[in-house]
Protein backbone atom coordinates (compact mmCIF):
# COMPACT_ATOMS: atom_id res chain seq x y z
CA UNK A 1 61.04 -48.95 63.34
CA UNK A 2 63.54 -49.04 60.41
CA UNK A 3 60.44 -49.39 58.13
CA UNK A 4 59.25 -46.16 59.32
CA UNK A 5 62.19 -44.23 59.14
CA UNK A 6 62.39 -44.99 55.68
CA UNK A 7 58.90 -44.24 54.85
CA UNK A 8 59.72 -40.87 56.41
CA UNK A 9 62.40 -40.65 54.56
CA UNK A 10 60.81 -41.72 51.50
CA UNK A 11 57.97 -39.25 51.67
CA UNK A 12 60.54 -36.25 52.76
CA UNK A 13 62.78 -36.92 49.60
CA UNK A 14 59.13 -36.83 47.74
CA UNK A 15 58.33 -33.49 48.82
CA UNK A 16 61.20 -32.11 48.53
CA UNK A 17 61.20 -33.26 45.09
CA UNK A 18 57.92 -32.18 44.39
CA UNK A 19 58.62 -28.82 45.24
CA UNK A 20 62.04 -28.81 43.91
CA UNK A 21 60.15 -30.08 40.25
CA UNK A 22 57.22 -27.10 40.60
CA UNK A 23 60.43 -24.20 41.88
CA UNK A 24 61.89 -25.59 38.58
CA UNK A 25 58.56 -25.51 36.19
CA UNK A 26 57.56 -22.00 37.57
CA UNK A 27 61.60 -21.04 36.93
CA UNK A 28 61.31 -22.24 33.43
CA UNK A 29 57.63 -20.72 32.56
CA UNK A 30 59.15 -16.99 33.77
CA UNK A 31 62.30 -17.16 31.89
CA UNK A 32 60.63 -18.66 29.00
CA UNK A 33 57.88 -15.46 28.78
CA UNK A 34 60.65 -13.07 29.59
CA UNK A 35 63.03 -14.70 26.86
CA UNK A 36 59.69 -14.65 24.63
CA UNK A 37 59.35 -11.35 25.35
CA UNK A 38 62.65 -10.50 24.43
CA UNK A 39 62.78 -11.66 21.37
CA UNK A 40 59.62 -10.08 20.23
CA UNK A 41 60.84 -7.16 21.07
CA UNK A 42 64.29 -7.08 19.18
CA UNK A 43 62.14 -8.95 15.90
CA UNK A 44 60.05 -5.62 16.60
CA UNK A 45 63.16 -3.49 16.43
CA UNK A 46 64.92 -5.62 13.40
CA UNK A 47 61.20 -5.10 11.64
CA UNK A 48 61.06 -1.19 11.73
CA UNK A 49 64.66 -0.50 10.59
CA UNK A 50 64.40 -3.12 7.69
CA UNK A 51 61.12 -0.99 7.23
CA UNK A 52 62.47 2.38 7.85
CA UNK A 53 65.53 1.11 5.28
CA UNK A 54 62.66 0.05 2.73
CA UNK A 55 60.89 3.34 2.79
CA UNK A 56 64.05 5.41 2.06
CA UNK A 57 65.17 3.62 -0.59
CA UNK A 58 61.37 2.93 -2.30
CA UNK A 59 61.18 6.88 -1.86
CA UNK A 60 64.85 7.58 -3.20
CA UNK A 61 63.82 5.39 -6.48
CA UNK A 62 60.83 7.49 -7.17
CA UNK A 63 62.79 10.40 -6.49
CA UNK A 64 64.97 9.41 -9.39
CA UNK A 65 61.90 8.69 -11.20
CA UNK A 66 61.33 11.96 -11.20
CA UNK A 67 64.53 13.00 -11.86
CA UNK A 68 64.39 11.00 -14.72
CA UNK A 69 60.85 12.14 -16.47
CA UNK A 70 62.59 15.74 -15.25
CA UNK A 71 65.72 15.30 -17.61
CA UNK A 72 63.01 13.99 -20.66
CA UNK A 73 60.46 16.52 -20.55
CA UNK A 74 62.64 19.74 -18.54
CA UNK A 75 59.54 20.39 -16.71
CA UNK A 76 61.12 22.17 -13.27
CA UNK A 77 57.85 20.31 -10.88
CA UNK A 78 59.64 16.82 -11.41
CA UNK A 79 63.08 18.29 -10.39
CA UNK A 80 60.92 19.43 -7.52
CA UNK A 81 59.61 16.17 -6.44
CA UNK A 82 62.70 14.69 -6.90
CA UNK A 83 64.23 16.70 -4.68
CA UNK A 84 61.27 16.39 -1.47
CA UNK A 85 60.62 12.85 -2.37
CA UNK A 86 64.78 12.15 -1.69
CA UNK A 87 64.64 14.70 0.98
CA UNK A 88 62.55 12.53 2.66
CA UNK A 89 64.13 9.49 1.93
CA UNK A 90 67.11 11.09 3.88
CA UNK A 91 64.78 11.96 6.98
CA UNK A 92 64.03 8.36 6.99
CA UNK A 93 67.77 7.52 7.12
CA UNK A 94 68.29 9.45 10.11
CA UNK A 95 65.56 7.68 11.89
CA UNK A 96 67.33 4.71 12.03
CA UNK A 97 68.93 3.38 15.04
CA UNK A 98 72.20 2.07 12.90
CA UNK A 99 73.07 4.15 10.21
CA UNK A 100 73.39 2.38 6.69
CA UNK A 101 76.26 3.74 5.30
CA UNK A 102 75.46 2.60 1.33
CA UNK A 103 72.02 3.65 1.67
CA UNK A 104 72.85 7.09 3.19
CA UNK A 105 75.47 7.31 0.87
CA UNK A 106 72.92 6.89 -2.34
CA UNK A 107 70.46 9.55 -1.09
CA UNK A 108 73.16 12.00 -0.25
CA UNK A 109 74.83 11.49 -4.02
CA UNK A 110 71.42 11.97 -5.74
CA UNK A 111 70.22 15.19 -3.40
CA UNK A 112 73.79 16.77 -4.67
CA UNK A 113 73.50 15.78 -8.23
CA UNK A 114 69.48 17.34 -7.77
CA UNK A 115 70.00 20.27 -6.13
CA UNK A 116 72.86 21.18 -8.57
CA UNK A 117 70.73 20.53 -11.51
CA UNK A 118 68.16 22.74 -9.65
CA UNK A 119 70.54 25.22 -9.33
CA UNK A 120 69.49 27.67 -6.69
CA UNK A 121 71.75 29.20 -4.12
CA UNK A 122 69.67 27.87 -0.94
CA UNK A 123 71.17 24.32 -2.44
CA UNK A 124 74.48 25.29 -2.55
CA UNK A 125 75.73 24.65 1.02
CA UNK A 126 73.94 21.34 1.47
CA UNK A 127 75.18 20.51 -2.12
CA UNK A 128 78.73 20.63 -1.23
CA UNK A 129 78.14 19.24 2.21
CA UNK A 130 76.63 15.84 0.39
CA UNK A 131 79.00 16.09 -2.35
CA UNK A 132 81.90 16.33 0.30
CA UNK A 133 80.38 13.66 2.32
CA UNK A 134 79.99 11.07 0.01
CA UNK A 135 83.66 12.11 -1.84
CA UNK A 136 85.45 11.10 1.56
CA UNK A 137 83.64 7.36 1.39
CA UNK A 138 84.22 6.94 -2.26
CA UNK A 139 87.16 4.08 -1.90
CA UNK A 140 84.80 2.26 0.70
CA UNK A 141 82.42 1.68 -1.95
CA UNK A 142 84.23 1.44 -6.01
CA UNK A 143 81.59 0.36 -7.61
CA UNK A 144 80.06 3.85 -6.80
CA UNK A 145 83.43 5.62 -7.53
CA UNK A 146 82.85 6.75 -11.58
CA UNK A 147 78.78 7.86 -10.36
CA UNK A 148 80.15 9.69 -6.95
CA UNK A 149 83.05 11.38 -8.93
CA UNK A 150 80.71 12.96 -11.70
CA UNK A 151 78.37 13.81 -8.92
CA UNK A 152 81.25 15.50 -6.81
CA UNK A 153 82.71 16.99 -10.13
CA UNK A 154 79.26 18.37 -11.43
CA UNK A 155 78.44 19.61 -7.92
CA UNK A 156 81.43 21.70 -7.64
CA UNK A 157 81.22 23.22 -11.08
CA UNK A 158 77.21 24.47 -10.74
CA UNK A 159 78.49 25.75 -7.71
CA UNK A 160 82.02 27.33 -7.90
């Protein structure tokens, strides 16, 4: 009679293991694919900013490619493609879900210093708004300071 007890025992304490063994597998597959999941997701998210980042600042060094050839050869269409190409470069920027200071900071200098080479009135206001903008983070960022002051200084002179 003992004997049987303890084979009834013995074969209770096995199913309940069993099923204590598959509750744990089927725990660990579902947290595993929903961690998995996870972490695709946020490698997604880490992906398109460092992309998003990329694009400005490939599209704010052609824009200063231009500006470049434009300050050679004085011909007004590379001032012009300076200017959308780094326009653009700045509507990437905002797309980002955590602003990059440095790289925000970059575009906004070089669309001041362009649009006061350029000149026109319709640049003034965003001019001096960039200018400003990148004047109030110039001690977060000295090795910027003498480019950011000549762009500031220039900026306010074109455009008294």
């Amino acid at each position: 009679m003992v004997e049987k007890a303890y084979e009834i025992f013995r074969d209770l304490l096995t199913l309940v293991l069993a099923i204590a063994t598959l509750f744990i597998s089927i725990s660990g597959v579902l947290i595993y694919g929903l961690l998995s999941r996870q972490l695709k997701m946020a490698a997604s998210r880490e992906a398109r900013e460092e992309m998003l980042k990329e694009r400005a600042y490939s599209l704010a060094a052609i824009g200063y490619s231009y500006w470049h050839n434009y300050r050679i050869s004085k011909n007004p269409e590379y001032l012009k493609l300076a200017i959308a190409l780094t326009e653009r470069a700045l509507s990437e920027c905002h797309k980002l879900k955590k602003e990059d200071e440095a790289l925000t900071c970059m575009i906004k200098n070089n669309l001041a210093y362009y649009y006061a080479e350029d000149g026109r009135p319709e640049y003034r206001q965003k001019a001096l708004e960039y200018a400003k903008y990148i004047y109030d983070r110039i001690d977060k960022y000295p090795s910027a300071k003498a480019q950011w002051l000549d762009t500031y200084n220039y900026v306010h002179q074109r455009f008294p």
